[in-house]
C-alpha atoms as a PDB file:
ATOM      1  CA  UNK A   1     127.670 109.197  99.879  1.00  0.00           C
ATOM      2  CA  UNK A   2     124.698 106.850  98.205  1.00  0.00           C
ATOM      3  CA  UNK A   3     125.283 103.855  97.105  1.00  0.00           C
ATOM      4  CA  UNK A   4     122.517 104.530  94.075  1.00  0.00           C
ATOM      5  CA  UNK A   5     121.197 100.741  94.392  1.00  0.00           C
ATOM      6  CA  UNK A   6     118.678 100.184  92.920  1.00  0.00           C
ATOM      7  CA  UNK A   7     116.833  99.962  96.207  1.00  0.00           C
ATOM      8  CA  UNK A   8     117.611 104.193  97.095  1.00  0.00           C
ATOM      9  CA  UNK A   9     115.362 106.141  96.393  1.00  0.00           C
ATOM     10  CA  UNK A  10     115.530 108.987  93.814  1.00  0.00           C
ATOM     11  CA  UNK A  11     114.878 112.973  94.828  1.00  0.00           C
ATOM     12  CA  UNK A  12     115.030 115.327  91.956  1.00  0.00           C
ATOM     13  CA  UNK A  13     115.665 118.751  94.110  1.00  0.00           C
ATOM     14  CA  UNK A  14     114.604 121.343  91.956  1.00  0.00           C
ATOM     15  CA  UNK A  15     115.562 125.139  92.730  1.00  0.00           C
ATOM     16  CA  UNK A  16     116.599 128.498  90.225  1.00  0.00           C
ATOM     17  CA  UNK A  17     118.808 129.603  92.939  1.00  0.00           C
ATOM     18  CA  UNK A  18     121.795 127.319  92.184  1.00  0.00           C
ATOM     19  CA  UNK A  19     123.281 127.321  96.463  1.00  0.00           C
ATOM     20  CA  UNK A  20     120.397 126.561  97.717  1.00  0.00           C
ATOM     21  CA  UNK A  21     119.849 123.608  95.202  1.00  0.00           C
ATOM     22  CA  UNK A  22     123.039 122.143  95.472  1.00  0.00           C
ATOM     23  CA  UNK A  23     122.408 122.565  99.669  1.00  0.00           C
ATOM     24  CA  UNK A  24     119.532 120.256  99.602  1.00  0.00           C
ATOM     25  CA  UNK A  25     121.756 117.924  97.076  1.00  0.00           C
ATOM     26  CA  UNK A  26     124.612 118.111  99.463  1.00  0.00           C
ATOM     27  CA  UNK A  27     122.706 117.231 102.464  1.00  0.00           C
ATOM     28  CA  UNK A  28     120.559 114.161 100.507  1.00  0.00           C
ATOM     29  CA  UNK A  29     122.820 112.767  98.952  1.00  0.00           C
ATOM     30  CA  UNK A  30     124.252 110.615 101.834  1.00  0.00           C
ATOM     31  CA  UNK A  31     120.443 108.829 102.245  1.00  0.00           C
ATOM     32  CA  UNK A  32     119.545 108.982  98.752  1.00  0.00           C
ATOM     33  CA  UNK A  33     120.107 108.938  95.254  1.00  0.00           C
ATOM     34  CA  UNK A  34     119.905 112.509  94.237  1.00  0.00           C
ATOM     35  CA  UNK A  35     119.577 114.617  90.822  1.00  0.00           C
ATOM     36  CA  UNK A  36     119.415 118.548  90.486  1.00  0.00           C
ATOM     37  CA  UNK A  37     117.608 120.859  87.993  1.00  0.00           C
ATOM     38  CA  UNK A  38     118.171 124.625  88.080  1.00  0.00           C
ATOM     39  CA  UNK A  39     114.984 125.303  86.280  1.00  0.00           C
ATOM     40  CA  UNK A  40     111.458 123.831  85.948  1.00  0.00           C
ATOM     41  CA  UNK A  41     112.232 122.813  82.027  1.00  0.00           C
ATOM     42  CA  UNK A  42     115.397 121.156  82.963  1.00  0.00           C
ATOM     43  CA  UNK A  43     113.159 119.660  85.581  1.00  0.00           C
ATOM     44  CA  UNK A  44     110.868 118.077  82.856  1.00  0.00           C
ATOM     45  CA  UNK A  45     113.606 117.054  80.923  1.00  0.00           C
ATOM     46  CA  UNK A  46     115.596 114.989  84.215  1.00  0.00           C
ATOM     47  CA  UNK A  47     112.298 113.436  85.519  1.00  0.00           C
ATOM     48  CA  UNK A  48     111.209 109.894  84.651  1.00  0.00           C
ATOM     49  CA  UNK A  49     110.277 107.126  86.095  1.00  0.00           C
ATOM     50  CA  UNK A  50     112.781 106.468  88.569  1.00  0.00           C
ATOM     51  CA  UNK A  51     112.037 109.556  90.289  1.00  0.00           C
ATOM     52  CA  UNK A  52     110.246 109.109  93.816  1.00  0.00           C
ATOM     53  CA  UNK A  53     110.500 112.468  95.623  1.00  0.00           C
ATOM     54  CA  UNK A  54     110.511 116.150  93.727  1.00  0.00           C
ATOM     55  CA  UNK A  55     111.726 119.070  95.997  1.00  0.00           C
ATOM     56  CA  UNK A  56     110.202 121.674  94.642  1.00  0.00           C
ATOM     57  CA  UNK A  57     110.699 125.524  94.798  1.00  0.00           C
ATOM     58  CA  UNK A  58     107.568 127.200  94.873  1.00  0.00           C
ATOM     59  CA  UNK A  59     108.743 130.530  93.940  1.00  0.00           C
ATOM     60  CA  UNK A  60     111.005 129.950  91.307  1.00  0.00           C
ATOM     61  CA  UNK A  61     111.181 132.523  88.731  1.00  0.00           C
ATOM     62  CA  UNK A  62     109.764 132.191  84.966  1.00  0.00           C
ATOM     63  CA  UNK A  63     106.803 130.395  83.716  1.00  0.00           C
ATOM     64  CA  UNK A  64     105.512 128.290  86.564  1.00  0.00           C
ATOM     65  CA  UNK A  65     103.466 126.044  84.362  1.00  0.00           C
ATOM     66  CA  UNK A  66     107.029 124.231  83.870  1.00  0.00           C
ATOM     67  CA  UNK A  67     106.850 123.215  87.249  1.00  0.00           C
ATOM     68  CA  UNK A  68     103.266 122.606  86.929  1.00  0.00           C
ATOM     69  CA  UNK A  69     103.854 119.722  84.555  1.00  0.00           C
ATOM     70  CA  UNK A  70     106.212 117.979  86.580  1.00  0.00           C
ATOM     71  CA  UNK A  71     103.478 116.380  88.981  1.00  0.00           C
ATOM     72  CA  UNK A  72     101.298 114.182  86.165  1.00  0.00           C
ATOM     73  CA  UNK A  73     104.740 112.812  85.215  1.00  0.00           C
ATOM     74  CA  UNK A  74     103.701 109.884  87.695  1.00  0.00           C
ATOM     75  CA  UNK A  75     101.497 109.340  90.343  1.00  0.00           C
ATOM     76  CA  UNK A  76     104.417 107.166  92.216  1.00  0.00           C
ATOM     77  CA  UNK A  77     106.416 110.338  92.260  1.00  0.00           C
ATOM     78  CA  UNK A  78     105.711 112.548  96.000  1.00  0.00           C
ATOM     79  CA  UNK A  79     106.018 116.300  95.651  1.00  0.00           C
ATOM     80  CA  UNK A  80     107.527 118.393  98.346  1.00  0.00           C
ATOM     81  CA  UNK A  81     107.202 121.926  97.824  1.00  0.00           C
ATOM     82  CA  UNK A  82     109.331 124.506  99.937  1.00  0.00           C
ATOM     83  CA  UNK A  83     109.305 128.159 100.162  1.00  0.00           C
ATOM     84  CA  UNK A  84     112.012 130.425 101.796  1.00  0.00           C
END
């Protein structure tokens, strides 16, 4: 498991299907500091500025201007969007 120094970086995996979100955690989360959101509000509310890396569901269900918002949050932050 991470050691969450301050020096690990920070991916908020972000997913409405609840397995395959906690996958991604599951297999992160010995490399890196790792948060989950089940939604793209919950998303918004997690983010800040310690966030480096979003994984991203791109076909999440409900309003996808939720997940929309998440990338002016912070330049520093990189997006990865998947799709499966």
């Amino acid at each position: 498991m991470s050691d969450n120094s301050p020096d690990t970086p920070t991916v908020l995996v972000v997913d409405d299907e609840s397995d395959v979100a906690d996958l991604y955690a599951y297999r992160l989360e010995d490399a890196f500091s790792v948060r989950t959101a089940y939604s793209g509000e919950e998303a918004i509310e997690t983010v800040d500025e310690t966030v480096d890396v979003i994984l991203l569901d791109r076909r999440m269900a409900g309003d996808g201007r939720a997940t929309r918002c998440l990338h002016p949050f912070g330049s520093h932050i990189t997006s990865v969007v998947s799709s499966w």
